[in-house]
C-alpha atoms as a PDB file:
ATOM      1  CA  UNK A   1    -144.593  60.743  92.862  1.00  0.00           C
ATOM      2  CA  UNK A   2    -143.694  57.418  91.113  1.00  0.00           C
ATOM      3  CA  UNK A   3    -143.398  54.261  93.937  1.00  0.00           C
ATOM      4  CA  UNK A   4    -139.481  53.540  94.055  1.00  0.00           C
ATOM      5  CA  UNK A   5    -138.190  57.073  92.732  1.00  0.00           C
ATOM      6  CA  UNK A   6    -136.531  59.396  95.643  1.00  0.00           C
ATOM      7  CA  UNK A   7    -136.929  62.996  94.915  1.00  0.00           C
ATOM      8  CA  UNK A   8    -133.745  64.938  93.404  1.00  0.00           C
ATOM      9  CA  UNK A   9    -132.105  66.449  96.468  1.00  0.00           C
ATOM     10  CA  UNK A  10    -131.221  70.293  96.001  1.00  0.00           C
ATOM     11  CA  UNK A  11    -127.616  70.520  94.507  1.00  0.00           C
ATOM     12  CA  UNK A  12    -125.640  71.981  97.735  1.00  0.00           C
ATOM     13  CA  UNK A  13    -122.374  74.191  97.818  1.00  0.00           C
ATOM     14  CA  UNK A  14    -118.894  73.487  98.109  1.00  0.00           C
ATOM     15  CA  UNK A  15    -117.720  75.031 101.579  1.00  0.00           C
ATOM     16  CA  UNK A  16    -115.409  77.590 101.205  1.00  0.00           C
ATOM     17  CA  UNK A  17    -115.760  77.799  96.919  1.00  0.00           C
ATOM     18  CA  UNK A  18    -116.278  81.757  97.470  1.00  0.00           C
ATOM     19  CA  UNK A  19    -113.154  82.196  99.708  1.00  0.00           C
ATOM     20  CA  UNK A  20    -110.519  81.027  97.213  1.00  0.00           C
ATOM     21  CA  UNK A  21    -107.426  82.717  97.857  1.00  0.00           C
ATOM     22  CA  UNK A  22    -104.294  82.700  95.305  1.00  0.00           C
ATOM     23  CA  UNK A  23    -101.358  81.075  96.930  1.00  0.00           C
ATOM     24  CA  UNK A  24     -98.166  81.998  97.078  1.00  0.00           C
ATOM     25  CA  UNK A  25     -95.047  79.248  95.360  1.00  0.00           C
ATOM     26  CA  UNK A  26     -91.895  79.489  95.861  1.00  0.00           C
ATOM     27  CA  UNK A  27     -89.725  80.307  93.013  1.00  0.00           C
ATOM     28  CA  UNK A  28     -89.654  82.369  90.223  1.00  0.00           C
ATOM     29  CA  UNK A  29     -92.763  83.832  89.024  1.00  0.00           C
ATOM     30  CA  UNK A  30     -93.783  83.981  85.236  1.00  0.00           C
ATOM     31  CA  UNK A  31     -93.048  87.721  85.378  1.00  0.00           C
ATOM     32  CA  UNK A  32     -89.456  87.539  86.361  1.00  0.00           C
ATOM     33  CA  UNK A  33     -89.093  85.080  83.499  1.00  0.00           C
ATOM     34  CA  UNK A  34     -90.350  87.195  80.834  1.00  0.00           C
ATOM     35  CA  UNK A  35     -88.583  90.554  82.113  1.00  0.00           C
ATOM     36  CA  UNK A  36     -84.989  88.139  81.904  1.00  0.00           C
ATOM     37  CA  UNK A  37     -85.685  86.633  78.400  1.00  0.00           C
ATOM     38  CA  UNK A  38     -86.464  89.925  77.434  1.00  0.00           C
ATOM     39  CA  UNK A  39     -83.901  91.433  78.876  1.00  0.00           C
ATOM     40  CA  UNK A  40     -81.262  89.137  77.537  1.00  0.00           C
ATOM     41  CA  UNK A  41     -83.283  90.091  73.832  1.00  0.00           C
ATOM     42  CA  UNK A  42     -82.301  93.473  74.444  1.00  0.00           C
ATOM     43  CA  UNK A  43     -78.815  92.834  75.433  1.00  0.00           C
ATOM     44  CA  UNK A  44     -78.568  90.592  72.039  1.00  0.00           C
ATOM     45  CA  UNK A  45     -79.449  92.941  69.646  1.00  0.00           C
ATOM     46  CA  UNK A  46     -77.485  96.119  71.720  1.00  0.00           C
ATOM     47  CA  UNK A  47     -74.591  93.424  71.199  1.00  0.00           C
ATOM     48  CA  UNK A  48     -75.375  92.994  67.492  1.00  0.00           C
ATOM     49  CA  UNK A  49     -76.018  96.859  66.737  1.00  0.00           C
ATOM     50  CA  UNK A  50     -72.487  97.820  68.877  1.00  0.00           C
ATOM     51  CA  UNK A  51     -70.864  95.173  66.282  1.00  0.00           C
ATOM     52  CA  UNK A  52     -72.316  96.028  63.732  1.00  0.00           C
ATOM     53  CA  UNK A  53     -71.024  99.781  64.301  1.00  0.00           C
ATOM     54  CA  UNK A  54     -67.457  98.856  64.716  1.00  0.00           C
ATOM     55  CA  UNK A  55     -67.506  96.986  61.538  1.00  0.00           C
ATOM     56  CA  UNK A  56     -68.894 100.265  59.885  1.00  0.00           C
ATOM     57  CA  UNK A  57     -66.363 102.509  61.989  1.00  0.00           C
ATOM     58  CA  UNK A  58     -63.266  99.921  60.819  1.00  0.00           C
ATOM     59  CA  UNK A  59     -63.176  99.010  64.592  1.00  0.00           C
ATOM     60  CA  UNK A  60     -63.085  95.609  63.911  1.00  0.00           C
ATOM     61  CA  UNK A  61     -62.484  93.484  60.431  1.00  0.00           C
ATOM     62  CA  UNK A  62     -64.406  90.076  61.707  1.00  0.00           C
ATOM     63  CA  UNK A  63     -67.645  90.163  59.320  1.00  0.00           C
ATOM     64  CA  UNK A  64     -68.234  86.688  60.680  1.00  0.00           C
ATOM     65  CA  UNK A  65     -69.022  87.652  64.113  1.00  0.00           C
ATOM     66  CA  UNK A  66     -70.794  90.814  63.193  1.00  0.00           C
ATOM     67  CA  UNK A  67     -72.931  88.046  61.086  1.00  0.00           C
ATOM     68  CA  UNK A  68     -73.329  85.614  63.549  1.00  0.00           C
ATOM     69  CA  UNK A  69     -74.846  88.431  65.640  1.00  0.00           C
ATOM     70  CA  UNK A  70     -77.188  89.962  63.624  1.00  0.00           C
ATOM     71  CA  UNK A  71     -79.081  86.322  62.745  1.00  0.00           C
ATOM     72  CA  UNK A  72     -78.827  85.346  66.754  1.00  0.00           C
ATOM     73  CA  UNK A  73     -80.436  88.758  67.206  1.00  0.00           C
ATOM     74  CA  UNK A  74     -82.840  88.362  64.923  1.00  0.00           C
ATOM     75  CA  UNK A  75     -84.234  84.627  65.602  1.00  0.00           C
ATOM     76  CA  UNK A  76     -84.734  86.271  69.361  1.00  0.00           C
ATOM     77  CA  UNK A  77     -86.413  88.776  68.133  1.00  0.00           C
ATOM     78  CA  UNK A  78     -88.915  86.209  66.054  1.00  0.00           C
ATOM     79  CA  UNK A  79     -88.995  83.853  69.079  1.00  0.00           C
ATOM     80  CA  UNK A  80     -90.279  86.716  71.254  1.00  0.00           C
ATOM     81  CA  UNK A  81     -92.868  88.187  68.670  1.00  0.00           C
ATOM     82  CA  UNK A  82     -94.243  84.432  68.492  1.00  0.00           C
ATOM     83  CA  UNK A  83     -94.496  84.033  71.820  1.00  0.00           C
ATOM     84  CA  UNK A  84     -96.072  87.547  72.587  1.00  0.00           C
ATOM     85  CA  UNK A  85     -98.547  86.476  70.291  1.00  0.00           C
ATOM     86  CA  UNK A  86     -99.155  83.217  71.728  1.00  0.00           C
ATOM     87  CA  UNK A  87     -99.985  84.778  75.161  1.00  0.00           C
ATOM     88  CA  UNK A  88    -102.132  87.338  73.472  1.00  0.00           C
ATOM     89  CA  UNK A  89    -103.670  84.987  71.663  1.00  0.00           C
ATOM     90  CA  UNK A  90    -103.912  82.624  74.781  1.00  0.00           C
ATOM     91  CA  UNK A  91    -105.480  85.662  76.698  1.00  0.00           C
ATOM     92  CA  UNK A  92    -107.822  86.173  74.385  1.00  0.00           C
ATOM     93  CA  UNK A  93    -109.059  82.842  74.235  1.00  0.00           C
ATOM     94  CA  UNK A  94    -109.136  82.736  78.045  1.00  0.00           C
ATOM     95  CA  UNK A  95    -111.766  85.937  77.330  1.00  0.00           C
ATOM     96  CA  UNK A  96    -113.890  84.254  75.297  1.00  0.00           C
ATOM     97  CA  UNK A  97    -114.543  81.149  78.081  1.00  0.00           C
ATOM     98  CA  UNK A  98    -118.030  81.888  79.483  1.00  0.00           C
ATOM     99  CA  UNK A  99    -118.223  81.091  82.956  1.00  0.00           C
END
């Protein structure tokens, strides 16, 4: 042993590091928000596809809303594909961590 030089102590654990428990917020939880967005997706494009169908059937003559429709429905549809593949791709990353 050199003069002046303590020993390394032994590295002890955290109390209570094996006993974490998830806890529960108040609020709404992430998969609430994803069933509503995607809910309100499906409601979009039913919307669009019900116009769209009355224009064909001579229900309606307003090509402008049956128009408007269609693109809202599909942007939502693009927004959710991107972020379904940002959470895949988020998951997988989270796989890859080595612990």
């Amino acid at each position: 042993m050199v003069d002046g030089i303590n020993p390394i102590n032994p590295i002890k654990p955290i109390s209570g590091a094996g006993n974490v428990q998830p806890t529960q917020k108040s609020g709404t939880d992430f998969k609430k928000i994803l069933e509503n967005a995607i809910n309100k997706v499906n409601d979009t494009v039913n919307n669009a596809e019900n116009l769209s169908n009355d224009f064909a059937t001579g229900k309606t003559s307003d090509i402008h809303s049956v128009i408007i429709a269609a693109e809202k429905a599909d942007i939502m549809l693009q927004l959710t594909t991107e972020v379904r593949n940002k959470i895949v791709e988020a998951y997988r990353e989270i796989m890859r961590m080595q612990i």
